[in-house]
C-alpha atoms as a PDB file:
ATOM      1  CA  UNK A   1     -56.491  99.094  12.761  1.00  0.00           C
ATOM      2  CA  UNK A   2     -59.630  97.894  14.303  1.00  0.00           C
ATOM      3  CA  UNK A   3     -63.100  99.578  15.055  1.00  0.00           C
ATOM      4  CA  UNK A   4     -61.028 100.296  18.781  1.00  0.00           C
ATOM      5  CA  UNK A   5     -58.044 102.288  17.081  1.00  0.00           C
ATOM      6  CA  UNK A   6     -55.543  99.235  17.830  1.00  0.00           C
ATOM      7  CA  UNK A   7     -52.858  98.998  14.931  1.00  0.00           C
ATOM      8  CA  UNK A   8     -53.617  95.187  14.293  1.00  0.00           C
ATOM      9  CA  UNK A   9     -50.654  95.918  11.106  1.00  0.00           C
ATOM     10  CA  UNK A  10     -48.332  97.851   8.667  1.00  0.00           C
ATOM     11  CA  UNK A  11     -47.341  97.621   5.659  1.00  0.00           C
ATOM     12  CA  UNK A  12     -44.499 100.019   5.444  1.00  0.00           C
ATOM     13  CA  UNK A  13     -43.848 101.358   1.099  1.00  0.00           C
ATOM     14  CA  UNK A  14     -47.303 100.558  -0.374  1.00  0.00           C
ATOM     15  CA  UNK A  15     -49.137 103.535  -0.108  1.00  0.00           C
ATOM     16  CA  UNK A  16     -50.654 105.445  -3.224  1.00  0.00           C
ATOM     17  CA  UNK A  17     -53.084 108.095  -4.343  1.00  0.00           C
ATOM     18  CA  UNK A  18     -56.136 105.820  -4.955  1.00  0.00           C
ATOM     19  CA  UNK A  19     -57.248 103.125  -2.528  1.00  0.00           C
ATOM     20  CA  UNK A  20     -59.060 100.268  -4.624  1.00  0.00           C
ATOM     21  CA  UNK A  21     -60.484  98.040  -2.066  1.00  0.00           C
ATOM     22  CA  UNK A  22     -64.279  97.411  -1.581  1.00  0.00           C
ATOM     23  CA  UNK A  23     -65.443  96.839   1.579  1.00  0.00           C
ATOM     24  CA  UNK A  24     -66.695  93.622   1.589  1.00  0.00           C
ATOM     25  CA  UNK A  25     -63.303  92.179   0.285  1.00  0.00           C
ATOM     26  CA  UNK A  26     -60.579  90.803   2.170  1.00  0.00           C
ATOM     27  CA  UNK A  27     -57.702  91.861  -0.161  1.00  0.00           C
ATOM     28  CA  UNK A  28     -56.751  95.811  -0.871  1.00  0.00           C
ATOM     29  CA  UNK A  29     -55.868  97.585  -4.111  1.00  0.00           C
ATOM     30  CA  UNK A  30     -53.623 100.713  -4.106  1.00  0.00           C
ATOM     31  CA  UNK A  31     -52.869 102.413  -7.524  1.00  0.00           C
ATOM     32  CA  UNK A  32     -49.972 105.541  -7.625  1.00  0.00           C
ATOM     33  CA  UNK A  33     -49.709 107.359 -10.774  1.00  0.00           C
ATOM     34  CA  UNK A  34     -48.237 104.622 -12.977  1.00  0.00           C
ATOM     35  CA  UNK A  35     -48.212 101.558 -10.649  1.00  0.00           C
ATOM     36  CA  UNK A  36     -50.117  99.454  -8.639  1.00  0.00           C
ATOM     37  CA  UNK A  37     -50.138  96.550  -6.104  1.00  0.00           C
ATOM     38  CA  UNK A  38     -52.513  93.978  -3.870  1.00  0.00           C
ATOM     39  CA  UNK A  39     -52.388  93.777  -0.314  1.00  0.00           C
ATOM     40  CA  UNK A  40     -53.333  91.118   1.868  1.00  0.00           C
ATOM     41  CA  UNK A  41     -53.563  93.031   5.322  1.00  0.00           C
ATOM     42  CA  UNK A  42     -53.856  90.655   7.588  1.00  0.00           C
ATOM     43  CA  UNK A  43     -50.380  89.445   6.681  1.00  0.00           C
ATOM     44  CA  UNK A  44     -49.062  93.128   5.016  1.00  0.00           C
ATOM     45  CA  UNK A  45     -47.353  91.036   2.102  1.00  0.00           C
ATOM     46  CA  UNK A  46     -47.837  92.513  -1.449  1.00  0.00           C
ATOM     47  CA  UNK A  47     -49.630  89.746  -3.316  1.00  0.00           C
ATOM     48  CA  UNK A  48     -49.570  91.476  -6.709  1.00  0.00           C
ATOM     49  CA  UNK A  49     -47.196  94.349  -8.072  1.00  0.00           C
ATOM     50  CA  UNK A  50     -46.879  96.524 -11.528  1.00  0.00           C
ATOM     51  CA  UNK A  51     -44.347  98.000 -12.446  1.00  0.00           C
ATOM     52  CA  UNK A  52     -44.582 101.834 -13.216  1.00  0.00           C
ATOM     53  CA  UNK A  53     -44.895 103.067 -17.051  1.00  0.00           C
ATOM     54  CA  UNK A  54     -42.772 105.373 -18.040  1.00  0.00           C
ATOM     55  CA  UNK A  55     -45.058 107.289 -20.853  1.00  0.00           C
ATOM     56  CA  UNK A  56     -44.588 111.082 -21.069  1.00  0.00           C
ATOM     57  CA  UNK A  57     -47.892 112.190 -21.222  1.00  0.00           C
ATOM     58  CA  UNK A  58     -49.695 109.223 -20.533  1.00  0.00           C
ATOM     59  CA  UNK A  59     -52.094 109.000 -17.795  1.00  0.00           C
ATOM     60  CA  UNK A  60     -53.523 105.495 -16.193  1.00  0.00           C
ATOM     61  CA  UNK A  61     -56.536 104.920 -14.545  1.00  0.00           C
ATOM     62  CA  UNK A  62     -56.514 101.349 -12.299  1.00  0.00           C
ATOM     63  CA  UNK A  63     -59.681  99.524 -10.802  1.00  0.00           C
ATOM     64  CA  UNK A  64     -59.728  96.294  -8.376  1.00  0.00           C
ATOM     65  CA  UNK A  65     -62.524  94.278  -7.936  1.00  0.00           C
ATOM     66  CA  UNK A  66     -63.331  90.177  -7.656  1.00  0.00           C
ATOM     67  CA  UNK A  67     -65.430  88.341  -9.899  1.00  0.00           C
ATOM     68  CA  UNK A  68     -68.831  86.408  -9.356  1.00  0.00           C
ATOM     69  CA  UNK A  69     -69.372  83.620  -9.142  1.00  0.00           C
ATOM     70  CA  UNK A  70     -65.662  82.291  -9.591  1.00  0.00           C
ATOM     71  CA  UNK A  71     -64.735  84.662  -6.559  1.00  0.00           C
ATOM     72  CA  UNK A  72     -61.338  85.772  -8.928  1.00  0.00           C
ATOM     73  CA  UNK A  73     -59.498  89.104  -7.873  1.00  0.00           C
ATOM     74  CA  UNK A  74     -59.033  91.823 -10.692  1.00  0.00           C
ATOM     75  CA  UNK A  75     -56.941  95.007 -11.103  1.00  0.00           C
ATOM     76  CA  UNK A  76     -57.410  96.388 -14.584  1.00  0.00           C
ATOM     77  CA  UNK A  77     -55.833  99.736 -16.170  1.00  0.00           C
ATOM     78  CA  UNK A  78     -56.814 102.310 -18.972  1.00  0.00           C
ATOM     79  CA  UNK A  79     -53.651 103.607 -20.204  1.00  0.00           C
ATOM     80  CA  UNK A  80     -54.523 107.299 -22.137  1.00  0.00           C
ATOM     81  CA  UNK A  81     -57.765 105.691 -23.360  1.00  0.00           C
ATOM     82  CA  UNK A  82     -55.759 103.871 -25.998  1.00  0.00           C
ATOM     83  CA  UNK A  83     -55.310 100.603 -24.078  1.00  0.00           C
ATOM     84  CA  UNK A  84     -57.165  98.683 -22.164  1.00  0.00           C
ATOM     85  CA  UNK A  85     -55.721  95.792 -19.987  1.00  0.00           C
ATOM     86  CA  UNK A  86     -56.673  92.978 -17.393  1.00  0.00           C
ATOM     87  CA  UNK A  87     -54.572  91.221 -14.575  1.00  0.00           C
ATOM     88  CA  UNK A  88     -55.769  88.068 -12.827  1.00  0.00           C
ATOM     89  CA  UNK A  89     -54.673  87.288  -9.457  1.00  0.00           C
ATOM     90  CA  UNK A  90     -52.541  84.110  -9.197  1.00  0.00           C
ATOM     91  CA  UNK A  91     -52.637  83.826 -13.322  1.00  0.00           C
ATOM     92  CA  UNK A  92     -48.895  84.027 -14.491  1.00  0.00           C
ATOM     93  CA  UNK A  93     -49.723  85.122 -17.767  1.00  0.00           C
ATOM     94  CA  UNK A  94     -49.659  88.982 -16.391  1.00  0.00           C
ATOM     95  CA  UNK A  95     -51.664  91.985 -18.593  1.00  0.00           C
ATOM     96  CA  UNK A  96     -53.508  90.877 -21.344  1.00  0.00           C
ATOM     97  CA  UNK A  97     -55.420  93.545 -23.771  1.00  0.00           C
ATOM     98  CA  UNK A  98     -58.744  93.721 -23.275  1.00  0.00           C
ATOM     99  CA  UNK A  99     -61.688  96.073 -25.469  1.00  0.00           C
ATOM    100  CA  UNK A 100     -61.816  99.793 -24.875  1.00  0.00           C
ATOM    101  CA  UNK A 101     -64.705 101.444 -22.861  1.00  0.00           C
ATOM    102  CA  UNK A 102     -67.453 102.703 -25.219  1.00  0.00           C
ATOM    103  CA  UNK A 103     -66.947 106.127 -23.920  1.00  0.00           C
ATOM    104  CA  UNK A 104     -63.828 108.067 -23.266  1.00  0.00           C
ATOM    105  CA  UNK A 105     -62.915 108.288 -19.742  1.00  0.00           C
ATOM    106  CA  UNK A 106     -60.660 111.092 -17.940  1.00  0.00           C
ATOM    107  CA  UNK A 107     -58.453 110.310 -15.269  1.00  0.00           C
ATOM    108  CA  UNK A 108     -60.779 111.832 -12.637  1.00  0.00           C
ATOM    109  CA  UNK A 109     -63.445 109.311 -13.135  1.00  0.00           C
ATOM    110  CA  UNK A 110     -64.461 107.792 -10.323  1.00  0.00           C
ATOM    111  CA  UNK A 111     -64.592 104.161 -10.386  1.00  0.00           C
ATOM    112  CA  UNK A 112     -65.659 101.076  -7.985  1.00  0.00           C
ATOM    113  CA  UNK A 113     -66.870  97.188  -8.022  1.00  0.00           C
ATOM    114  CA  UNK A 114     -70.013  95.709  -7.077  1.00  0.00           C
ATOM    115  CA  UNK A 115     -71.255  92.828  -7.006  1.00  0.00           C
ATOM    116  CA  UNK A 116     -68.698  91.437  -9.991  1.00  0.00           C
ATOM    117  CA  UNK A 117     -69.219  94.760 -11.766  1.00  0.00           C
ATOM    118  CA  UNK A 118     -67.133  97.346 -11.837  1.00  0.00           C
ATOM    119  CA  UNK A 119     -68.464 100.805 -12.665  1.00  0.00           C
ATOM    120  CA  UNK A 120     -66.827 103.802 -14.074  1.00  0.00           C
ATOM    121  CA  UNK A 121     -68.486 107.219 -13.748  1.00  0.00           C
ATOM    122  CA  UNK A 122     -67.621 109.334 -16.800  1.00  0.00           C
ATOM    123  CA  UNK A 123     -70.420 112.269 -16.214  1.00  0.00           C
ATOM    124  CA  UNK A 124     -70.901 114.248 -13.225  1.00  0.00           C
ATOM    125  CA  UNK A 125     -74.480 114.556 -14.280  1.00  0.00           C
ATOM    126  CA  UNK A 126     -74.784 110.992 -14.477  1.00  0.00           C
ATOM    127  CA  UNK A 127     -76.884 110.883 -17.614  1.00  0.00           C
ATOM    128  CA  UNK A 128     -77.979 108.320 -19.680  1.00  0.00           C
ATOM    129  CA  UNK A 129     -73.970 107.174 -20.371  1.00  0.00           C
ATOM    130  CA  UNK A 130     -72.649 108.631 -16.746  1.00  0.00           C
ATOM    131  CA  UNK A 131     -72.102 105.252 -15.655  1.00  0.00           C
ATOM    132  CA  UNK A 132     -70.247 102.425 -17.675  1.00  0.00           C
ATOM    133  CA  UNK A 133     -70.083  98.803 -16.332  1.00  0.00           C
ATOM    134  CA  UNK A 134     -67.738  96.237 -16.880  1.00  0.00           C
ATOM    135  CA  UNK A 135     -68.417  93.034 -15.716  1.00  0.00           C
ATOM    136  CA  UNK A 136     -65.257  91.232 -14.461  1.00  0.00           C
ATOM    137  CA  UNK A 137     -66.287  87.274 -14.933  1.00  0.00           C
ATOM    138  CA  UNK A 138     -67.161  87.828 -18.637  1.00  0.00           C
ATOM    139  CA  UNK A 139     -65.188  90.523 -19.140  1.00  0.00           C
ATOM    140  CA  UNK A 140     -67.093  92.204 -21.292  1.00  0.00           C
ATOM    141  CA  UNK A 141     -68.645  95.927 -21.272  1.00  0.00           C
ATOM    142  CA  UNK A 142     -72.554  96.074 -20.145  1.00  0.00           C
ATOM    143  CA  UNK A 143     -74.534  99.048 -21.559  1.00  0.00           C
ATOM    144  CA  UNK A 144     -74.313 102.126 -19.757  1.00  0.00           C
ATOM    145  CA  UNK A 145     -76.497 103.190 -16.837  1.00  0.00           C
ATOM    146  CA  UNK A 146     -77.749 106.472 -15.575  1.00  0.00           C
ATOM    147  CA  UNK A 147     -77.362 107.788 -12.221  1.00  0.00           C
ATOM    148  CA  UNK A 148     -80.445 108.809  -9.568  1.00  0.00           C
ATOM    149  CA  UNK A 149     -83.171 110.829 -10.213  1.00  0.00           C
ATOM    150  CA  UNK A 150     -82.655 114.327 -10.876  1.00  0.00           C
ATOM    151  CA  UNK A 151     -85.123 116.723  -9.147  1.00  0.00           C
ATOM    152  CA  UNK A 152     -83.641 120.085  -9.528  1.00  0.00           C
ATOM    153  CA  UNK A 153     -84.339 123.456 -11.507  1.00  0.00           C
ATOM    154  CA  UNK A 154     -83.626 124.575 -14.273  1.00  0.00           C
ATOM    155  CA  UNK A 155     -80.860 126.746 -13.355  1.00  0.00           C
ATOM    156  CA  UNK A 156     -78.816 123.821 -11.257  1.00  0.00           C
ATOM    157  CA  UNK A 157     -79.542 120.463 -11.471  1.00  0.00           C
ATOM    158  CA  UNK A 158     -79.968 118.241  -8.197  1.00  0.00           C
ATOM    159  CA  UNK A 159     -80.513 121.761  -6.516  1.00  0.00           C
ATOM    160  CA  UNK A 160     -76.854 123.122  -5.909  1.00  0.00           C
ATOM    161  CA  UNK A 161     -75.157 119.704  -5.816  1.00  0.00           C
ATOM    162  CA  UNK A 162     -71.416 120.507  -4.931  1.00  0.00           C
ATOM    163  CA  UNK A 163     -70.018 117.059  -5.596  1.00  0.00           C
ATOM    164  CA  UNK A 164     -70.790 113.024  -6.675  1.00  0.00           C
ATOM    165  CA  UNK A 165     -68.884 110.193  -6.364  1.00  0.00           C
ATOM    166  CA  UNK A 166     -69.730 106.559  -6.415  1.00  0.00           C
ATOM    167  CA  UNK A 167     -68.952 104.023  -3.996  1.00  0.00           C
ATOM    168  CA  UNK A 168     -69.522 100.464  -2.813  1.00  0.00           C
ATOM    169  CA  UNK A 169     -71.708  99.503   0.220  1.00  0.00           C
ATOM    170  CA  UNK A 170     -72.745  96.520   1.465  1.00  0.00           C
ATOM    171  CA  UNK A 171     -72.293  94.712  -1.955  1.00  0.00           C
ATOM    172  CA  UNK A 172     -74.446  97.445  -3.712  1.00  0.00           C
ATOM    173  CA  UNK A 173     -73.304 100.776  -5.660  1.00  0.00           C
ATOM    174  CA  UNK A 174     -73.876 104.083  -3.900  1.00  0.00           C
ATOM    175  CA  UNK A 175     -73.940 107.539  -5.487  1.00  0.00           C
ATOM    176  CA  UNK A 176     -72.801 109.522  -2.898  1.00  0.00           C
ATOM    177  CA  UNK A 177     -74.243 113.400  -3.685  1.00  0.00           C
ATOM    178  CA  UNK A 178     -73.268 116.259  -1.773  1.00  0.00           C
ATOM    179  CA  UNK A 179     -76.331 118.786  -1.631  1.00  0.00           C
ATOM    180  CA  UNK A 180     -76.257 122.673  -0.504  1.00  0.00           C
ATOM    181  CA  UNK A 181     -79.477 124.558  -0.593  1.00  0.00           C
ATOM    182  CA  UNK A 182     -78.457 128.741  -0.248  1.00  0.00           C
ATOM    183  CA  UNK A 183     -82.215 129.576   0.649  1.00  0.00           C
ATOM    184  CA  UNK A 184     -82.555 127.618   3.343  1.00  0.00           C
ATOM    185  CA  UNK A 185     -78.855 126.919   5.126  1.00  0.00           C
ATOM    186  CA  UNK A 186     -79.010 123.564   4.418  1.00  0.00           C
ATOM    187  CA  UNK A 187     -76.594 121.307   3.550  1.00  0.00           C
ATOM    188  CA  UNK A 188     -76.766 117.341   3.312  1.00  0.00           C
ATOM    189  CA  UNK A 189     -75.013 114.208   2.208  1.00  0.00           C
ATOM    190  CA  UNK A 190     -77.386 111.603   0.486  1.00  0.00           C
ATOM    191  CA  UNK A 191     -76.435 108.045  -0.470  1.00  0.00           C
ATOM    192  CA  UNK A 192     -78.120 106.652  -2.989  1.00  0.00           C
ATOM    193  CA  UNK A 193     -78.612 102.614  -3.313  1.00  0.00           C
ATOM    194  CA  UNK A 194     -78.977 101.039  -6.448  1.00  0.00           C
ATOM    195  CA  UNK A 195     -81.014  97.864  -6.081  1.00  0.00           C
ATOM    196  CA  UNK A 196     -83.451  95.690  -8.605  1.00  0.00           C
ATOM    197  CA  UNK A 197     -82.401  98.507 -11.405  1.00  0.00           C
ATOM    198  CA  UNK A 198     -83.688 101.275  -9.543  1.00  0.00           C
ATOM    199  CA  UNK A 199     -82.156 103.957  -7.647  1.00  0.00           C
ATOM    200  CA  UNK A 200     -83.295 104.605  -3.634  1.00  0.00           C
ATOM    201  CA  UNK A 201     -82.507 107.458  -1.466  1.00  0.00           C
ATOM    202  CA  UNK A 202     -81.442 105.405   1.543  1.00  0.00           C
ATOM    203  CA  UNK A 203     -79.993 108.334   3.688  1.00  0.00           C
ATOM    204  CA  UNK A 204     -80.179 112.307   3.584  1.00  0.00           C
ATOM    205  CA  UNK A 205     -77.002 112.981   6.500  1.00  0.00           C
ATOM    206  CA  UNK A 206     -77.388 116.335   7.598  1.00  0.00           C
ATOM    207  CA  UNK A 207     -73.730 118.126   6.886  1.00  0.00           C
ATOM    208  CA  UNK A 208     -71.906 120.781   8.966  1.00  0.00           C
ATOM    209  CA  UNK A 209     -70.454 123.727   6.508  1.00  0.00           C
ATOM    210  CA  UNK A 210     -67.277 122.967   8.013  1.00  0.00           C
ATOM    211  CA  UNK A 211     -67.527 119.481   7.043  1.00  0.00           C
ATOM    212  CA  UNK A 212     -66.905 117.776   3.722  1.00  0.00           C
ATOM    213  CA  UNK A 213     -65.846 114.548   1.645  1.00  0.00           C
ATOM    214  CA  UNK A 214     -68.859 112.245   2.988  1.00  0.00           C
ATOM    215  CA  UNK A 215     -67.671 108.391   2.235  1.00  0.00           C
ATOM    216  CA  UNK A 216     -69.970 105.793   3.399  1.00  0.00           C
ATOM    217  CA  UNK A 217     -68.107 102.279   4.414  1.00  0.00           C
ATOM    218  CA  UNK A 218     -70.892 100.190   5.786  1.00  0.00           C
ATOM    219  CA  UNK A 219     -74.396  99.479   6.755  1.00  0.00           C
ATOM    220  CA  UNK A 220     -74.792  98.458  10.172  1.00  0.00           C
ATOM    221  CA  UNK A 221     -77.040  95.304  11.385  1.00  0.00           C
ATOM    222  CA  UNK A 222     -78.472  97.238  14.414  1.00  0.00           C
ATOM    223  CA  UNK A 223     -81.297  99.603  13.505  1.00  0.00           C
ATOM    224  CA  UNK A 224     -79.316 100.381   9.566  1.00  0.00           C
ATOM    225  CA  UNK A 225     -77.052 102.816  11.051  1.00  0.00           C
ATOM    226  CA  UNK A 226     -74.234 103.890   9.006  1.00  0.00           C
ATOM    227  CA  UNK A 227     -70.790 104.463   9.184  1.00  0.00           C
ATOM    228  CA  UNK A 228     -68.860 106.776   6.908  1.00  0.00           C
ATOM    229  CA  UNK A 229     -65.688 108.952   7.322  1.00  0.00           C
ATOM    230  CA  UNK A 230     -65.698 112.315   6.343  1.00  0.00           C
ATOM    231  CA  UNK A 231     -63.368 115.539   7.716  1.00  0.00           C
ATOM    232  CA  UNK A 232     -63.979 118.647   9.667  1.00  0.00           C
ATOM    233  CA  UNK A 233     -61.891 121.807   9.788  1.00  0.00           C
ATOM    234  CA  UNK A 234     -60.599 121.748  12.956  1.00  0.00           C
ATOM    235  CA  UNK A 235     -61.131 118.523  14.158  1.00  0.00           C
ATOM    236  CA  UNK A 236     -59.964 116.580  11.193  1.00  0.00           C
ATOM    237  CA  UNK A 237     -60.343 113.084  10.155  1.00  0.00           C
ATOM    238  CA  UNK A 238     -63.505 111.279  11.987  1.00  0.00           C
ATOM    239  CA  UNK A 239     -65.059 107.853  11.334  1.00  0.00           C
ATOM    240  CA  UNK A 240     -69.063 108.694  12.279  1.00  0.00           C
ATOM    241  CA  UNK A 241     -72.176 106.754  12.569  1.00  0.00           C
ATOM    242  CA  UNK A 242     -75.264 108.796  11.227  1.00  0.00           C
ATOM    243  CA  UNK A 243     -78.710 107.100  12.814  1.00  0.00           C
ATOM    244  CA  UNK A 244     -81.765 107.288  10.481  1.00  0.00           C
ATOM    245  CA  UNK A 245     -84.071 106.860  13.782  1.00  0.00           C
ATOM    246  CA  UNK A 246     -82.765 109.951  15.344  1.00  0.00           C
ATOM    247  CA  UNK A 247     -81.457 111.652  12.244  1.00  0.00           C
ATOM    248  CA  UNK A 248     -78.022 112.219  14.386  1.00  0.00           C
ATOM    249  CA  UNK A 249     -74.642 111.264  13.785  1.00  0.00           C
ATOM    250  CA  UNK A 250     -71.732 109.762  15.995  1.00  0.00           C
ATOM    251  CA  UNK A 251     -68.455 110.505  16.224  1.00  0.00           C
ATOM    252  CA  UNK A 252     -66.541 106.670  16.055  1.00  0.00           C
ATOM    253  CA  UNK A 253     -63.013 108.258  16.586  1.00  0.00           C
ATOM    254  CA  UNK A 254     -60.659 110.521  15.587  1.00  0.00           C
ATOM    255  CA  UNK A 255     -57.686 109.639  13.100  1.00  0.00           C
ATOM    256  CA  UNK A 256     -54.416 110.335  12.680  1.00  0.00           C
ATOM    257  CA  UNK A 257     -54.485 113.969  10.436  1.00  0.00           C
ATOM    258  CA  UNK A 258     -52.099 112.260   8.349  1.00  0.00           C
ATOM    259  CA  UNK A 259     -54.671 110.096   7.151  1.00  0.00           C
ATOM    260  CA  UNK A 260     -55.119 110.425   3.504  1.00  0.00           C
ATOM    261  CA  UNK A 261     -57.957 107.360   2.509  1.00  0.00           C
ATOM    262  CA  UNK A 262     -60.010 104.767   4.628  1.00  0.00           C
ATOM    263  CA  UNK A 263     -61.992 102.314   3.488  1.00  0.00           C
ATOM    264  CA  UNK A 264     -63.351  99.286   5.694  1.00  0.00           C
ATOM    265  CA  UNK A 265     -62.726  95.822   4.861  1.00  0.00           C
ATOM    266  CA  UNK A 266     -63.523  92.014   6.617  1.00  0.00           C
ATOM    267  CA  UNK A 267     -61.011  89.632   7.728  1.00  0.00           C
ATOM    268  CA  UNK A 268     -62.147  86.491   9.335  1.00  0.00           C
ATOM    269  CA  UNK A 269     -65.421  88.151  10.061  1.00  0.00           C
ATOM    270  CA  UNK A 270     -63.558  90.948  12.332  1.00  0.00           C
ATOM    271  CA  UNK A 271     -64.078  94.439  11.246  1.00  0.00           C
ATOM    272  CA  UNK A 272     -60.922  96.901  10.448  1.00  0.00           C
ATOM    273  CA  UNK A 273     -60.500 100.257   9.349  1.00  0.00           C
ATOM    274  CA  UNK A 274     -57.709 101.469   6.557  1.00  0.00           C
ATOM    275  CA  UNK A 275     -55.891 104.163   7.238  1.00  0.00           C
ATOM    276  CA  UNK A 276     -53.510 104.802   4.582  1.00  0.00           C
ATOM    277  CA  UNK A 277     -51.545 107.856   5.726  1.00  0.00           C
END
């Protein structure tokens, strides 16, 4: 749909549990439990498709991204941490092995592309090793990273942090860190922008307690607004715009409580929401 709510398309069978796409590309990755596919949504055809694995036991863990400079779309899979495979868009020669991570993953990690890289966050305290990097042009591993700052006591770090994921905003990676102070009521969403190999606090959204599941999509031109979807009991799914000048936030619209992702995406330099429900 567009920024106006107007289905612009469907594409009827490809839904999943993981949405893959970043926001700044045009094409979408959706992963199920053993399968994946590419979308084009501007036409709804399936560019790309894998076939489920039948492994008892097994879990697999897919990631999407494109590759700079050559501008080459991605999906790669981790299959029980044994196996570690690569599919190129367009290149008939299908999955091809590919070296492990340096570090074990779980199937929870979070992972996202930026920039060419994608990153895999195997620590929720985002330590020295918390985030692994894989750059999808060489196709090699990159050392490890750690995560923000932590500024928190000794008995919880980050200060009662509930929750951290990592995402992708405006071509840079965001940690995404879900804060609840008990002495003073507070709660709060900060984003975190990783730029010139340092980590900045670009926003601190204030956060209802019936809110939760903060996910920024994009950076606005006008004034660095920025819009994110979260959910509220009682009022469900919202796409919001939190302003930094008036510390406030927006409601865009409501979605459909069906909704189970959205991400954001550019076609043809339009803007479009993703509601995969």
């Amino acid at each position: 749909m567009d920024m106006d709510g107007n289905v612009v398309t469907v594409t009827k069978g490809a839904g999943g549990h993981t949405l893959l796409s970043t926001s700044t590309d045009e094409l979408v990755g959706v992963a199920e439990v053993s399968s994946s596919r590419v979308i084009d949504p501007a036409t709804g055809k399936v560019l790309a498709y894998s076939s489920p694995m039948q492994m008892f036991g097994f879990y697999i863990m897919f990631g999407f991204g494109r590759a700079i400079p050559s501008g080459e779309y991605k999906m790669v899979r981790l299959v029980n941490n044994q196996t570690f495979e690569i599919f190129t868009l367009g290149d008939n020669a299908g999955w091809w092995r590919s070296k492990l991570p340096p570090i074990r993953t779980n199937n929870g990690s979070s992972r996202v592309t930026a920039n060419g890289v994608m990153y895999f966050m195997v620590s929720r305290k985002l330590d020295d090793d918390g985030l692994l990097r894989f750059d999808l042009e060489s196709e090699e591993w990159k050392p490890a990273i750690k995560g923000p700052p932590i500024t928190s006591s000794p008995e919880a770090w980050w200060n009662g942090t509930q929750s951290v994921r990592i995402a992708e905003l405006n071509g840079f990676l965001c940690v995404i860190q879900s804060e609840t102070q008990a002495t003073s009521n507070h709660n709060c969403t900060n984003v975190w922008l990783r730029a010139d190999d340092s980590w900045i606090k670009a926003y601190s959204i204030p956060a209802a307690p019936s809110s939760y599941y903060y996910m920024p999509l994009r950076i606005t031109h006008d004034g660095g607004k920025l819009i994110f979807y979260c959910f509220f009991h009682g009022q469900g799914h919202l796409l919001r715009a939190y302003d930094p000048a008036s510390n406030t936030c927006t409601t865009l619209r409501r979605l459909d409580d069906t909704t189970e992702k959205v991400g954001l995406c550019s076609l043809h330099l339009d803007r479009f929401v993703l509601n995969k429900i």
